[in-house]
Protein backbone atom coordinates (compact mmCIF):
# COMPACT_ATOMS: atom_id res chain seq x y z
CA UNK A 1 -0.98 -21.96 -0.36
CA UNK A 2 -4.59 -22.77 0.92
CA UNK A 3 -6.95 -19.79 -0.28
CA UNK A 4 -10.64 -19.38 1.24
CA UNK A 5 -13.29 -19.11 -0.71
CA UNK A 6 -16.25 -17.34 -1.59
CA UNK A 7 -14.31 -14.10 0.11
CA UNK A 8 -14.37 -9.94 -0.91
CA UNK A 9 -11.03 -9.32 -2.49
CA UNK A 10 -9.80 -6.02 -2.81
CA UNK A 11 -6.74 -4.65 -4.74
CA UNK A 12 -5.53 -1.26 -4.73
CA UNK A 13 -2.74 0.16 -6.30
CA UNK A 14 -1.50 4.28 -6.28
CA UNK A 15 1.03 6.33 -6.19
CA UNK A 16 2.65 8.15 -2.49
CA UNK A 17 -0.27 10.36 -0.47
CA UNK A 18 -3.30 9.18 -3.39
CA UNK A 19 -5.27 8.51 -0.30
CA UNK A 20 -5.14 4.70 -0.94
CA UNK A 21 -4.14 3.88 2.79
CA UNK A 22 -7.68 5.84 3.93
CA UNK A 23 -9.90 4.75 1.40
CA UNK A 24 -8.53 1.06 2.01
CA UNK A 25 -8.97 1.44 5.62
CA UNK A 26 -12.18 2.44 5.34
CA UNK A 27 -13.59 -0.60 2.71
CA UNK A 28 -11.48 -2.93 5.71
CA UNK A 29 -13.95 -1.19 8.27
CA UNK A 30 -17.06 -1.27 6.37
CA UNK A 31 -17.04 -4.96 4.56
CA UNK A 32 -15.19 -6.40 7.98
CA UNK A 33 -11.93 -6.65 5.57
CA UNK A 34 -8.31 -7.35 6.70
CA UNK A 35 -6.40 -4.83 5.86
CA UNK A 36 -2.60 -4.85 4.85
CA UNK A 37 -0.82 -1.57 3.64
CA UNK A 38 2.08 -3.10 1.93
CA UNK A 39 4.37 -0.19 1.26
CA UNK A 40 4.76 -0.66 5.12
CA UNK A 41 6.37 -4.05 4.82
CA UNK A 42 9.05 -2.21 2.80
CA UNK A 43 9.25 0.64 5.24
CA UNK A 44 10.09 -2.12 7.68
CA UNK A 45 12.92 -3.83 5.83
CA UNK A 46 13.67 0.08 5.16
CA UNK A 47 14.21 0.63 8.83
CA UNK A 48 15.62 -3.18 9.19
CA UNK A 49 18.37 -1.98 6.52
CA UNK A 50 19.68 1.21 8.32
CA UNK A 51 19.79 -0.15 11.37
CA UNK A 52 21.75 -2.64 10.14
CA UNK A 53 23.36 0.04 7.44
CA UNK A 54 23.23 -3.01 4.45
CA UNK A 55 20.52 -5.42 3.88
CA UNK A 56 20.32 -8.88 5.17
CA UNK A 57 18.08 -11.03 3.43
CA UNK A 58 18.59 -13.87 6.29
CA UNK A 59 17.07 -11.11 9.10
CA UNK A 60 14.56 -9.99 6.52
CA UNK A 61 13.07 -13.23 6.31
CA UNK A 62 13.18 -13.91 9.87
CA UNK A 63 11.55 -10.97 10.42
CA UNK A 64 8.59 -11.46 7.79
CA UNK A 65 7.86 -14.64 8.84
CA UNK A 66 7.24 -13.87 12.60
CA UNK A 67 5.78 -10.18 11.58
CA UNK A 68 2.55 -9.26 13.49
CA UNK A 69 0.47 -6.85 11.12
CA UNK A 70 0.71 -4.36 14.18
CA UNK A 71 4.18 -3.62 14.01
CA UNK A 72 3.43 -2.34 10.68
CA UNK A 73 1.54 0.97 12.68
CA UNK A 74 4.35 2.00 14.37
CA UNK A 75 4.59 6.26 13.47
CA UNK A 76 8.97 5.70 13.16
CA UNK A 77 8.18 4.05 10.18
CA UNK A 78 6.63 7.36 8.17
CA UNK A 79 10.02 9.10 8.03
CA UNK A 80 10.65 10.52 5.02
CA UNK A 81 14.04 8.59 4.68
CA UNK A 82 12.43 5.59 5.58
CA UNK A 83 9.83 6.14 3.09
CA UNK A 84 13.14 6.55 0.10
CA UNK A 85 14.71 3.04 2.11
CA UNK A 86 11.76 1.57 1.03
CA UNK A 87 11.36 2.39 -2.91
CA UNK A 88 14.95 1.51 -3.40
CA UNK A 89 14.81 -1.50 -1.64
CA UNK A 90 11.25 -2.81 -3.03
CA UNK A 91 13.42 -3.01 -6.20
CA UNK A 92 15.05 -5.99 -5.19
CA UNK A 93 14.16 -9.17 -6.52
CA UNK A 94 14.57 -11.00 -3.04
CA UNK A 95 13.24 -8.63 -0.90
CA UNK A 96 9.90 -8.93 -3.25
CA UNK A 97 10.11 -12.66 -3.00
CA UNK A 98 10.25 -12.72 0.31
CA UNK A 99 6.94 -10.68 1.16
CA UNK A 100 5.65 -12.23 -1.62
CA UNK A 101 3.79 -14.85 -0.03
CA UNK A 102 3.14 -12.73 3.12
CA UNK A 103 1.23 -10.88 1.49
CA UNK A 104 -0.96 -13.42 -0.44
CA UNK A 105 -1.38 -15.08 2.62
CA UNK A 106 -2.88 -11.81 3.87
CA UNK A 107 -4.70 -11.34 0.73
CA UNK A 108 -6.50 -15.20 0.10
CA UNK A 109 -6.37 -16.55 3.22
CA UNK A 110 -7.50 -13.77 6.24
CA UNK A 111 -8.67 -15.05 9.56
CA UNK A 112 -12.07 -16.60 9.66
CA UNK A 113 -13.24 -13.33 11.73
CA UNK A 114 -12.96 -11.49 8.23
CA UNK A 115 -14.97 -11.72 5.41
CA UNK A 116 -12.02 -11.42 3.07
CA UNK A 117 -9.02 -8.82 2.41
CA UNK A 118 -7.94 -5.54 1.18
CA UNK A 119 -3.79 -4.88 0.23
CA UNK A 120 -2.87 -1.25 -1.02
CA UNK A 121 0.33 -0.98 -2.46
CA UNK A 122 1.72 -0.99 -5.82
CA UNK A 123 1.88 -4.35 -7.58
CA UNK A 124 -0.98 -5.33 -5.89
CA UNK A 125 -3.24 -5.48 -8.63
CA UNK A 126 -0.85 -6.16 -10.99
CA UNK A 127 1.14 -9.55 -9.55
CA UNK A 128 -0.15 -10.11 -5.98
CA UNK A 129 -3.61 -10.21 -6.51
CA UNK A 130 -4.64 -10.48 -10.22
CA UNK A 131 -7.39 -12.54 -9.63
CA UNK A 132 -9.20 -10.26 -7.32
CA UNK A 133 -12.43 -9.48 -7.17
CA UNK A 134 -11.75 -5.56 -6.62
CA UNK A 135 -9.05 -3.87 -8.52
CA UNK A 136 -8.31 -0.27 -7.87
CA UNK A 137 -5.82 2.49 -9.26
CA UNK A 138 -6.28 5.26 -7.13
CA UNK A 139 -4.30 8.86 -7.71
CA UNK A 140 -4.48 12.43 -7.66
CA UNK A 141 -2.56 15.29 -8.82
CA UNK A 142 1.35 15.22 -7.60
CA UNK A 143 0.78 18.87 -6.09
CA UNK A 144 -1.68 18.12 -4.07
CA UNK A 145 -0.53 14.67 -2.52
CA UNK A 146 2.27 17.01 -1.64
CA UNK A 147 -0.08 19.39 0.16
CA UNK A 148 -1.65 16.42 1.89
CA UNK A 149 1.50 14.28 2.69
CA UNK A 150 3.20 17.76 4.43
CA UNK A 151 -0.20 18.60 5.78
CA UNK A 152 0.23 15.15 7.54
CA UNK A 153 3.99 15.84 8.81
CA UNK A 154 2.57 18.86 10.36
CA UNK A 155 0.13 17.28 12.22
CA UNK A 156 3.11 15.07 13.46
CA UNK A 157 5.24 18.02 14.33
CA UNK A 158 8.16 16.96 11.84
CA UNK A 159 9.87 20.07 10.31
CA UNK A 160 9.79 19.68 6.95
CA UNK A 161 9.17 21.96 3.77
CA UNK A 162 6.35 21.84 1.54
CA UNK A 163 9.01 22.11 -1.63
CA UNK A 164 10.53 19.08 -0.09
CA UNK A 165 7.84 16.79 0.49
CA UNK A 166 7.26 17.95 -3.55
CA UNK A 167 10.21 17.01 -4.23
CA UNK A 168 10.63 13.58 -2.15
CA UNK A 169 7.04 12.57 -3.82
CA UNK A 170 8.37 13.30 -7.38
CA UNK A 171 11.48 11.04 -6.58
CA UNK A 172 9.30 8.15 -5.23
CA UNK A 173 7.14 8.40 -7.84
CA UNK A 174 10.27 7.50 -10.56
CA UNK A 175 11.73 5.14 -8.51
CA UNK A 176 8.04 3.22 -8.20
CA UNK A 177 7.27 3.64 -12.20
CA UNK A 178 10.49 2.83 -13.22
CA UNK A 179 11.63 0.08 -11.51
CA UNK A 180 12.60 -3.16 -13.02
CA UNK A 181 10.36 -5.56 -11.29
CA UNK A 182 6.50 -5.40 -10.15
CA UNK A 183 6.64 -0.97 -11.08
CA UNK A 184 3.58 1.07 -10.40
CA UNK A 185 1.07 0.86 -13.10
CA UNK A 186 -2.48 0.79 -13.67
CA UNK A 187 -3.83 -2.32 -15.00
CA UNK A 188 -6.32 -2.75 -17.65
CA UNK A 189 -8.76 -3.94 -15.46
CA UNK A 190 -8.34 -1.45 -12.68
CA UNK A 191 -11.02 1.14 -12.40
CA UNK A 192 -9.21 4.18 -11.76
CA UNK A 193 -10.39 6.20 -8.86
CA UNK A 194 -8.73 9.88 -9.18
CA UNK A 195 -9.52 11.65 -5.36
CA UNK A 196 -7.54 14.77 -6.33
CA UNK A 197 -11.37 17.07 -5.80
CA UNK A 198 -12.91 14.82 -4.02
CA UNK A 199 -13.04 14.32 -0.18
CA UNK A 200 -12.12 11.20 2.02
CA UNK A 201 -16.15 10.17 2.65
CA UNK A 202 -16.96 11.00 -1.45
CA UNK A 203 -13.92 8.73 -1.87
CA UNK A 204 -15.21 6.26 -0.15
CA UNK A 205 -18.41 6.59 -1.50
CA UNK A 206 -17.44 6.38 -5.16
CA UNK A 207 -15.72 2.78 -4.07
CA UNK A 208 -18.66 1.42 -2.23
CA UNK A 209 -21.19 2.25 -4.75
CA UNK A 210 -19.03 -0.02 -7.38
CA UNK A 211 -18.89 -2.77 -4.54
CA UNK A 212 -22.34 -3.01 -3.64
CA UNK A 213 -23.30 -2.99 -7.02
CA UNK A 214 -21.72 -6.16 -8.13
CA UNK A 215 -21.62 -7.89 -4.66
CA UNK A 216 -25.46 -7.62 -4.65
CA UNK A 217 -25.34 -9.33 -8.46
């Protein structure tokens, strides 16, 4: 795979509700990034598998391969039994081959109209991009990604229980740590970026003061 050069780089890695998605969001706006959320390309073969109640690797693939990044916003995909789809099924060795190279298309070779790339997720920097020039391990306190997550489904209108959204997090946190291939850890070279006190902008903040720092060096 062709990569571009002399781009910004950006790997993030975190647990459910961390605040990864924002933060990443926001870098993509400010340093004219693409940005790919990755756990949604899971969601999607998540939703792709109950539809189809198994998983099909053949209409997986199919799907990948044609997949605008835009389908990846669509708000069906934040259900909360999507969202357990999705760590089950990112265990699979073929479904994680498969999105693979999606996603380090995404990540080395962005459209000339960015300057480079930013992937959240949670192998990112650990296998997808381990030679980036960001790497990230964001997290916060399991209570209160809870409180934000259900504060979140609230603002959606889904009825759903504080305790549960505590106890779906807890789940999805095991099932990302544990898993066999490409699980959720923080790399040595990560700087870890914990938002539990800290607000979305001081986030931010925190993040672009490392950036700047060595992109002006």
């Amino acid at each position: 795979m062709r990569k571009r050069k002399n781009i910004i780089t950006v790997a993030i890695d975190s647990p459910a509700a961390a605040g990864a998605g924002t933060l990443a969001k926001n870098i993509a706006r400010h340093y004219k990034l693409l940005y790919l959320d990755t756990g949604k390309l899971y969601r999607l073969i998540g939703k792709l598998t109950i539809d189809k109640n198994k998983l099909d690797y053949k209409n997986i693939r199919d799907k990948i391969n044609k997949l605008n990044i835009i389908e990846l916003n669509k708000k069906e995909l934040l259900a909360d039994k999507i969202a357990i789809a999705a760590s089950i099924i990112s265990r699979d060795i073929k479904v994680r081959k498969i999105v693979k190279y999606f996603q380090m298309k995404c990540a080395y070779n962005p459209p000339k109209i960015f300057s480079g790339s930013v992937l959240d997720g949670r192998d990112i920097t650990s296998v997808i991009m381990k030679d980036s020039m960001f790497k990230f391990y964001v997290t916060a306190n399991l209570k209160v990604r809870a409180r934000r997550r259900f504060n979140e489904f609230k603002k959606l209108k889904k009825r759903v229980s504080y305790k549960e959204v505590l106890k779906s997090l807890r789940k999805r946190d095991k099932l990302d740590k544990n898993r066999k291939h490409s699980p959720l850890k923080k790399t040595k070279d990560s700087i870890l970026i914990n938002t539990s006190k800290l607000s979305k902008k001081a986030s931010f903040l925190k993040i672009k003061r490392i950036m700047d720092n060595k992109l002006k060096n």
